[in-house]
Protein backbone atom coordinates (compact mmCIF):
# COMPACT_ATOMS: atom_id res chain seq x y z
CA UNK A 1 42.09 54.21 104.01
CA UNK A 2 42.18 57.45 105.39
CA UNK A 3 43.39 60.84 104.60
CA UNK A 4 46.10 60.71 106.87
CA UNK A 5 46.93 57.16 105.93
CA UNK A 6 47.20 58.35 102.50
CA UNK A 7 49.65 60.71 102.90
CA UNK A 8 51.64 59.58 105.14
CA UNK A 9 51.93 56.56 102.51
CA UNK A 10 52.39 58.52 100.05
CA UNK A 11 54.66 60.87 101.49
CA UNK A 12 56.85 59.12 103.97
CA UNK A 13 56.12 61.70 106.83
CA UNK A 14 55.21 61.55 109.87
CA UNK A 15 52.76 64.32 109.99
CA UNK A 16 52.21 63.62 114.26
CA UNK A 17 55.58 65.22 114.32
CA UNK A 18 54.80 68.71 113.40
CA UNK A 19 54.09 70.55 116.60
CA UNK A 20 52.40 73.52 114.72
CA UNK A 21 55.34 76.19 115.52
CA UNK A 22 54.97 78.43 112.21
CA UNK A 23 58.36 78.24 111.12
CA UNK A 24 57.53 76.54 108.02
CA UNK A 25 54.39 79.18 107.08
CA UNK A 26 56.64 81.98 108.28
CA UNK A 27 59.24 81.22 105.61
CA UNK A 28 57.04 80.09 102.98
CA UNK A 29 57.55 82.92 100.33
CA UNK A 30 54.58 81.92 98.39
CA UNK A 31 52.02 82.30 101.70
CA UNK A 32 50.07 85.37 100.54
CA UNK A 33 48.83 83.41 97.93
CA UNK A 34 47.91 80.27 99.71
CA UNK A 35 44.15 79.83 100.89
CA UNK A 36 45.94 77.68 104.49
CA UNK A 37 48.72 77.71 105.88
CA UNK A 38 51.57 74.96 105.27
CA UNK A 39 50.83 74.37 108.94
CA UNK A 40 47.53 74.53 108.30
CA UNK A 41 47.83 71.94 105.80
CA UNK A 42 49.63 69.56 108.09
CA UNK A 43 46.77 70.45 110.74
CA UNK A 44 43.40 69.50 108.49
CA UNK A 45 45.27 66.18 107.27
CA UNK A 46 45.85 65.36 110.98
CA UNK A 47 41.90 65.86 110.99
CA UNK A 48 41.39 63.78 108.25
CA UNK A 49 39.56 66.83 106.68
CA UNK A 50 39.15 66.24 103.31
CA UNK A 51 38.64 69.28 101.91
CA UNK A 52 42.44 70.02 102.13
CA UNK A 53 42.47 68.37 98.95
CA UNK A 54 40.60 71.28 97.16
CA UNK A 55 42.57 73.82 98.76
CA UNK A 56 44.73 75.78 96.58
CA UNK A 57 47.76 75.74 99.05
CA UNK A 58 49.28 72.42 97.27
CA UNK A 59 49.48 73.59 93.76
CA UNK A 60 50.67 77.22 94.88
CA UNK A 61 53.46 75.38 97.03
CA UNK A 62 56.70 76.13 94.84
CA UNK A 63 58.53 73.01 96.32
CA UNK A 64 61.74 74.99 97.22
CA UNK A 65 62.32 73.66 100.53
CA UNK A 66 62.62 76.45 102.50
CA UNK A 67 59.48 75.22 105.06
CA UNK A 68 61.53 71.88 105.43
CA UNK A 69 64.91 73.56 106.08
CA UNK A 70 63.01 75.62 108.67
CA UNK A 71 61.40 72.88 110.37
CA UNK A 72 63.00 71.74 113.87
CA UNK A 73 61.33 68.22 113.83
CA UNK A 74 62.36 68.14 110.17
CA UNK A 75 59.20 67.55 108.48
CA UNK A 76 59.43 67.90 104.66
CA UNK A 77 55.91 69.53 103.79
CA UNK A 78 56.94 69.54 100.44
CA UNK A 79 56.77 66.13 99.99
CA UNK A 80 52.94 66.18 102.07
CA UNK A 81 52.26 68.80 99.06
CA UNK A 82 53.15 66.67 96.27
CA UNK A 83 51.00 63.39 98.13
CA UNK A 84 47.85 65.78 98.21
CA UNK A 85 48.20 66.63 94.80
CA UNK A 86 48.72 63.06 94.07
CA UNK A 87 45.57 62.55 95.81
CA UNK A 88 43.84 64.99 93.63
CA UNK A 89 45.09 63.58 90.17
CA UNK A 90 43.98 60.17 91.27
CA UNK A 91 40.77 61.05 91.08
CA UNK A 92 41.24 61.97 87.66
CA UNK A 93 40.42 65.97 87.99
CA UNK A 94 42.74 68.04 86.44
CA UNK A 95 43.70 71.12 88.20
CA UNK A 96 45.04 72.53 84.96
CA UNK A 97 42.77 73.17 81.61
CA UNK A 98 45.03 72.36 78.35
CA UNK A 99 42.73 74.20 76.51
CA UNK A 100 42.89 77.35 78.16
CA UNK A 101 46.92 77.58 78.39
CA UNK A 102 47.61 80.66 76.14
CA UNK A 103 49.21 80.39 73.16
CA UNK A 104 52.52 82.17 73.71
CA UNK A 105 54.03 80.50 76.63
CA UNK A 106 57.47 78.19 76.04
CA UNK A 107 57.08 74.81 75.24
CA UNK A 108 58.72 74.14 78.18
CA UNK A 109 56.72 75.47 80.64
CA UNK A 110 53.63 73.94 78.80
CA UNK A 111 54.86 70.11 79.14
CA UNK A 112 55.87 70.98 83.01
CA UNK A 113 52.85 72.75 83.70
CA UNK A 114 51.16 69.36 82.54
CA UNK A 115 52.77 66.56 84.11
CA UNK A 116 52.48 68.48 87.61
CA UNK A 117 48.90 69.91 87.41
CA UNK A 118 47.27 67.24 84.88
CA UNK A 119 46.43 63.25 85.86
């Protein structure tokens, strides 16, 4: 199966949809951290690139559906974010070391931090 099969399995979207406007990248307030664009994103999965799936752009994505509200064909990339990362965890390589997590943090944002970032 392929890249774009995956997703859109996993996901639910239809990622031919997105016309590549900007809207969603444009509102993304976490985008001057991301290494592609949410559009980007949607663009390189279309191409059945796989190295999308080492980009940092799904794991800086902070899931608050702003690019989804902004999108006029109503694609959720949120959703495309979470199916790449579930890509990545399949594979059983954790994005997140346990070990180095400092010390200090809440308990709470320890246990989150793990079931999102860790397979």
């Amino acid at each position: 199966m392929d890249l774009l099969a995956k997703v859109e399995e996993l996901s639910g979207e239809n990622l031919y949809a997105c016309y590549q406007c900007g809207k969603c990248s444009a509102g993304c307030p976490m985008v001057d951290q991301m290494d592609l664009l949410p559009n980007q994103v949607i663009l390189y999965v279309i191409r059945n690139d796989e190295s999308v799936v080492e980009a940092k752009t799904p794991w800086i994505c902070a899931q608050c559906y702003q690019c989804g509200t902004r999108c006029p064909r109503n694609v959720d990339i949120t959703k495309i974010m979470e199916a790449l990362r579930l890509i990545k965890l399949r594979k059983n390589i954790d994005y997140l070391k346990i070990g180095k997590v400092k010390k200090n943090l809440p308990q709470i944002a320890v246990v989150s931090a793990t079931r999102k970032y860790t397979g």
